[in-house]
N, C-alpha and C. Protein backbone atom coordinates (compact mmCIF):
# COMPACT_ATOMS: atom_id res chain seq x y z
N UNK A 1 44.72 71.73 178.68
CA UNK A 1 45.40 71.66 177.39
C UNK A 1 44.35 71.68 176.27
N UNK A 2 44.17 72.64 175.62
CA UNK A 2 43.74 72.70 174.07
C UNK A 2 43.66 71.72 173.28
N UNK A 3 42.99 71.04 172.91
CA UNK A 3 42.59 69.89 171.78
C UNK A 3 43.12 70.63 170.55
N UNK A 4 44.16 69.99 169.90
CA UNK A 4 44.77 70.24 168.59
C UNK A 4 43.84 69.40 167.28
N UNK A 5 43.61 70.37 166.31
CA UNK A 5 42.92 69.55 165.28
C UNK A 5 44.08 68.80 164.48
N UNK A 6 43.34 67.59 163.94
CA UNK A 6 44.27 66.86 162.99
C UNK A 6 45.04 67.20 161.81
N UNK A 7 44.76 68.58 161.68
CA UNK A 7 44.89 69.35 159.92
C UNK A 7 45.36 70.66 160.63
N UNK A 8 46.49 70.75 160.18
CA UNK A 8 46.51 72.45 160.56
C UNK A 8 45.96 73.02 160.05
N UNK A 9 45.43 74.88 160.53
CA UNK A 9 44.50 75.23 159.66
C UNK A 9 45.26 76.19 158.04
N UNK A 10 46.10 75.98 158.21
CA UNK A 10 47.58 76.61 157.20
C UNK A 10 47.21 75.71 155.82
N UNK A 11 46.71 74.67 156.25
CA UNK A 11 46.50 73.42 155.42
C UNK A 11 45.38 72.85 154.66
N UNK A 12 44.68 73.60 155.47
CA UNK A 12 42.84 73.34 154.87
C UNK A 12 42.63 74.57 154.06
N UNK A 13 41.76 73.65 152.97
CA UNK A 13 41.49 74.41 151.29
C UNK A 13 40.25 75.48 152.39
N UNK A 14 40.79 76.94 151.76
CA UNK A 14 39.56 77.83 152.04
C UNK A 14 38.65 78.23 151.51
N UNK A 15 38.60 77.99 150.55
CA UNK A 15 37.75 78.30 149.27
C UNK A 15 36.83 77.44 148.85
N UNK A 16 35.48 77.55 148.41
CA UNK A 16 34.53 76.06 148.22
C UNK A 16 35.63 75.36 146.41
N UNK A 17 36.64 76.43 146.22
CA UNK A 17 36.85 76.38 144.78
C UNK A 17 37.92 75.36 144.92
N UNK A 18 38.92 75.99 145.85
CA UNK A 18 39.60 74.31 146.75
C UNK A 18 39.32 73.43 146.89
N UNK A 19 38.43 73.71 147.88
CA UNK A 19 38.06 71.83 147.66
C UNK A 19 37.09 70.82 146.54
N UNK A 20 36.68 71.92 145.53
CA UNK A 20 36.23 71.21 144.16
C UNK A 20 37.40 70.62 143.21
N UNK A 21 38.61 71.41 143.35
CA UNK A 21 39.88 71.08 142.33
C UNK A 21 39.87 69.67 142.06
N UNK A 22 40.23 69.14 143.15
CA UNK A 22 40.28 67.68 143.30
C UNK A 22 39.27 66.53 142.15
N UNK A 23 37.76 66.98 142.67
CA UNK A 23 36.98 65.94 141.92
C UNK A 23 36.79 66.96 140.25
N UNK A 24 37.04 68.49 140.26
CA UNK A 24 37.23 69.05 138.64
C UNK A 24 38.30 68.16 137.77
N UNK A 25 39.12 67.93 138.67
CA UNK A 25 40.80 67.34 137.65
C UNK A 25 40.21 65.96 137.43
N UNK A 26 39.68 65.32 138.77
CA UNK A 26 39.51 63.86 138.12
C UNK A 26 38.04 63.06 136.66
N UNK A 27 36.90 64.58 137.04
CA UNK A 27 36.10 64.41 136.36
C UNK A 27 36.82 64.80 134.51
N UNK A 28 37.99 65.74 134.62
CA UNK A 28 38.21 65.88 133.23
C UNK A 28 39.19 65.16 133.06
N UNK A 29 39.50 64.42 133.56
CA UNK A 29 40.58 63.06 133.31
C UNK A 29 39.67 62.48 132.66
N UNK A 30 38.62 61.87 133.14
CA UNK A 30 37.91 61.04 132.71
C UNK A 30 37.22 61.14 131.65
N UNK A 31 36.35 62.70 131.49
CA UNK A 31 36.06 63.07 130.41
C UNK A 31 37.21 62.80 129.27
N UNK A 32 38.42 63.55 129.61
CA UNK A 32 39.36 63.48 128.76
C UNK A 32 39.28 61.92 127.68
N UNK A 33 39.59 61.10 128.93
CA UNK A 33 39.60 59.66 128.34
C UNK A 33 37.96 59.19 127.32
N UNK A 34 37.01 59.56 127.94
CA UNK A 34 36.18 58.75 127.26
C UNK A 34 35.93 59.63 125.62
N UNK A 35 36.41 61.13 125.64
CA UNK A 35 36.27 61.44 124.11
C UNK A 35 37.48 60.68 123.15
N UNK A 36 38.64 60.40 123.83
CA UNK A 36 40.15 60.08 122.96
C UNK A 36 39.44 58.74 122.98
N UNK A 37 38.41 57.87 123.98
CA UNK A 37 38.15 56.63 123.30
C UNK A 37 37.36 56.62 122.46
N UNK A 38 36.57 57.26 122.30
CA UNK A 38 35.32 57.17 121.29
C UNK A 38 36.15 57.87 119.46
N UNK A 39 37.19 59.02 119.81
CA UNK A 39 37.44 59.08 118.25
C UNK A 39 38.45 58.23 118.08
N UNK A 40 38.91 57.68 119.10
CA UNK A 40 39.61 56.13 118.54
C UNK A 40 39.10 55.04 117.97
N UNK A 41 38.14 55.05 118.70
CA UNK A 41 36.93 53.84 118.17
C UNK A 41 36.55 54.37 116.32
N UNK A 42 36.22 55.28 116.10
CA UNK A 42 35.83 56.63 115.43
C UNK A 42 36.89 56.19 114.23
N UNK A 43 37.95 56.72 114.26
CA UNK A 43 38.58 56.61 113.26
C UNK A 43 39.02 55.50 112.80
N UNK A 44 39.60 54.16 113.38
CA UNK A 44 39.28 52.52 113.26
C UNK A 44 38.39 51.71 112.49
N UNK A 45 38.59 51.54 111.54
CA UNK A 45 38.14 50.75 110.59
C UNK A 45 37.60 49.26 111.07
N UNK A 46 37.91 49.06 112.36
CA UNK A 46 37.58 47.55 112.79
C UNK A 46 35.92 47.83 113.87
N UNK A 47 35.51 46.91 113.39
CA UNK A 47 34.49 46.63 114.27
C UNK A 47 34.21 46.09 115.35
N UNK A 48 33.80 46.36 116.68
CA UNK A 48 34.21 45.84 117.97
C UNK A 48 33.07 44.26 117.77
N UNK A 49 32.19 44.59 117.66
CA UNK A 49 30.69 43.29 117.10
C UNK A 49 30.79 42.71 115.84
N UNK A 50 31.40 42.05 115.27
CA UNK A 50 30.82 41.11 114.18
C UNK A 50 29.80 40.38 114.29
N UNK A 51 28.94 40.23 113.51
CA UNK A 51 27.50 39.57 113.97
C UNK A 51 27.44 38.53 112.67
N UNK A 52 27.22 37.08 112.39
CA UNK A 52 27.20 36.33 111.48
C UNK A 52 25.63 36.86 110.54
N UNK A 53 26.06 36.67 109.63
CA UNK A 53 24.89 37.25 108.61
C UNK A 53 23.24 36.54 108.71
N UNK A 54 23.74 34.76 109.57
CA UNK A 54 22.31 34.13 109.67
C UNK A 54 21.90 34.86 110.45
N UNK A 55 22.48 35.40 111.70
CA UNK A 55 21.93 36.12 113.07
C UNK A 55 20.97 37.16 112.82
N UNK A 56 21.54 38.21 111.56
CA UNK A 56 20.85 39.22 111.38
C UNK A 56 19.64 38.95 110.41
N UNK A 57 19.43 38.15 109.77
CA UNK A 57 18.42 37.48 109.30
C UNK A 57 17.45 36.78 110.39
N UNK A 58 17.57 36.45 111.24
CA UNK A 58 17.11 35.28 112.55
C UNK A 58 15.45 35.70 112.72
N UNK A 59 14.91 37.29 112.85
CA UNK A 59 13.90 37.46 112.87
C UNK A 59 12.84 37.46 112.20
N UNK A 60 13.68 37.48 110.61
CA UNK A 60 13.14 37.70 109.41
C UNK A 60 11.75 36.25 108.69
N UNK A 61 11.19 36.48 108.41
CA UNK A 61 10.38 35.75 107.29
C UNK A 61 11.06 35.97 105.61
N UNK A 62 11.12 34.73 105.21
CA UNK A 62 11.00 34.47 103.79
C UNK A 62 9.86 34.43 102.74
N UNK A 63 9.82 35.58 102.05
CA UNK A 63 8.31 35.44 101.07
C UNK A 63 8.77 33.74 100.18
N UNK A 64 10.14 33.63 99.70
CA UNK A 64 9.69 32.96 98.68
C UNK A 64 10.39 31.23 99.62
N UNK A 65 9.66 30.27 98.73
CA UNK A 65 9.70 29.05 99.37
C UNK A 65 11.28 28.48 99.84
């Protein structure tokens, strides 16, 4: 008796272009997402970091007394 493969072969991508589809769609999903986050961020008037004003001073020297 013939050993049957697990995949018919009716079923398996023939093309190297087939079996890229898969990780193409998910890489431009993702792309997709990270540009719609960034001009979201982008057009938002809010700031994700507020930083207290002593903080940004913290490294600084004072000339006067």
């Amino acid at each position: 008796m013939p050993m049957q493969s697990v995949r018919p072969e009716s079923d398996a991508p023939h093309s190297p272009a087939d079996r890229l589809k898969p990780m193409l769609y998910a890489s431009a999903l993702v792309l997709g997402g990270a540009v719609a986050t960034y001009a979201w961020l982008e057009a938002s008037d809010t700031d994700l970091i507020v930083l207290p004003e002593e903080s940004l001073n913290a490294g600084t020297r004072s000339l006067t007394p």
